[in-house]
Protein backbone atom coordinates (compact mmCIF):
# COMPACT_ATOMS: atom_id res chain seq x y z
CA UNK A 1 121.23 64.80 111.30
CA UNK A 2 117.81 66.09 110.61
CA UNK A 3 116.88 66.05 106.48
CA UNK A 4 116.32 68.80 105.08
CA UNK A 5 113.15 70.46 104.57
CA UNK A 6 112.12 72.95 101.41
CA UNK A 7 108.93 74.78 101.77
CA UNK A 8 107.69 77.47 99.42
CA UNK A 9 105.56 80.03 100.13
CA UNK A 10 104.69 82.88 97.42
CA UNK A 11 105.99 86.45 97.16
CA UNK A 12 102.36 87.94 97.31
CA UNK A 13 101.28 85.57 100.43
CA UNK A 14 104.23 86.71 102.29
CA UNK A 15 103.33 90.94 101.18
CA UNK A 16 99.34 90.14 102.05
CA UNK A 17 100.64 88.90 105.47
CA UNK A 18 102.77 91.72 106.30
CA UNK A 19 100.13 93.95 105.31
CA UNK A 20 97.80 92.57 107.27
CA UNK A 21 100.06 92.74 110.19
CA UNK A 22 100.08 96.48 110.04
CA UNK A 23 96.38 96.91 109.29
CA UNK A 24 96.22 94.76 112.71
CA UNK A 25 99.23 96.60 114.41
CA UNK A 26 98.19 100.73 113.24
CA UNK A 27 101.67 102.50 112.95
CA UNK A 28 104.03 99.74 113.01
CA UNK A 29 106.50 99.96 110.22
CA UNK A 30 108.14 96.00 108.82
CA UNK A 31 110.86 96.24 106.06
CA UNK A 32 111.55 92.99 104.04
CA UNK A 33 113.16 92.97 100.81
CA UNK A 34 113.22 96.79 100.46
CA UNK A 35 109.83 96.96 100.70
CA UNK A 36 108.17 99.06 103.63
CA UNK A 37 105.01 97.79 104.42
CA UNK A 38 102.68 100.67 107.12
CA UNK A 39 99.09 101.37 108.13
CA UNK A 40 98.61 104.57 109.60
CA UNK A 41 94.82 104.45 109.88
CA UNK A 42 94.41 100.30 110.71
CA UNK A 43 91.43 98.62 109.37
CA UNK A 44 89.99 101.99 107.33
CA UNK A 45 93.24 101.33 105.42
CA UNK A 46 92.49 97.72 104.69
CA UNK A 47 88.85 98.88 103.58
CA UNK A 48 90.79 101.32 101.12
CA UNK A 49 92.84 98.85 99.53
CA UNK A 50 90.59 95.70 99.14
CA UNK A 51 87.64 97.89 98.22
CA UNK A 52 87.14 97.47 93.87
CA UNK A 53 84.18 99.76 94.02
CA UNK A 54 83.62 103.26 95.18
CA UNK A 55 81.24 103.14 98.51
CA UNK A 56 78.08 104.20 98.84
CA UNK A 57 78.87 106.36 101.64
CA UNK A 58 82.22 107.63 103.30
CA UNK A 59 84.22 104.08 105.79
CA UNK A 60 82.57 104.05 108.96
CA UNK A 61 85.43 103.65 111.45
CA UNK A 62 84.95 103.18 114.68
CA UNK A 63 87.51 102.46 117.84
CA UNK A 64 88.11 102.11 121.20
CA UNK A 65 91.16 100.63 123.87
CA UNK A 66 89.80 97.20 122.94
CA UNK A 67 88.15 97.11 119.35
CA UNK A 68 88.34 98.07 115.96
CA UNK A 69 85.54 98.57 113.65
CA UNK A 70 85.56 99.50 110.13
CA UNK A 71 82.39 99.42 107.78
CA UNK A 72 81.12 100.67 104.21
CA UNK A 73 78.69 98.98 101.75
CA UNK A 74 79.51 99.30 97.70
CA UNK A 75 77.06 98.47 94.61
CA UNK A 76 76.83 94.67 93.83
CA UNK A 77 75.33 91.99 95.53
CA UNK A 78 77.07 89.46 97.69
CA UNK A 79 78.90 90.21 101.01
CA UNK A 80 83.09 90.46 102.03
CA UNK A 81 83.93 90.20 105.85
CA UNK A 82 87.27 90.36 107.19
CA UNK A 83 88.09 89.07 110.65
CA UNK A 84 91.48 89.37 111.93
């Protein structure tokens, strides 16, 4: 008999990773817990919702059959990349 094994992962890990997974996936649609979790616009979304300053200009947001590019600087110093 294999022992049992507990593992525990956060409520907000498991949201930011289903989010994520739409921002990735543009249009797919995951319920868990009653919650529906959709990005209709991909990575211009996740731009949107990690952004805590207004840009400087209007999300650049560029795609193609292959790649997805999204782009806007804010005031402040220092630099944020997300890779997926």
């Amino acid at each position: 008999m294999l022992p049992s094994l507990r593992i525990s992962i956060s409520k907000f890990r498991i949201y930011k990773t289903l989010k994520n997974y739409c921002y990735l996936n543009r249009g797919l649609t995951i319920h868990f817990n009653n919650e529906k979790f959709y990005s209709e616009n991909g990575l211009r979304d996740l731009l949107e919702d990690y952004m805590e300053s207004e840009p400087l200009y209007p999300i650049i947001h560029l795609e193609d059959e292959d790649i997805e590019v999204a782009f806007t600087h804010v005031r402040g110093y220092g630099e944020t990349y997300y890779s997926l």
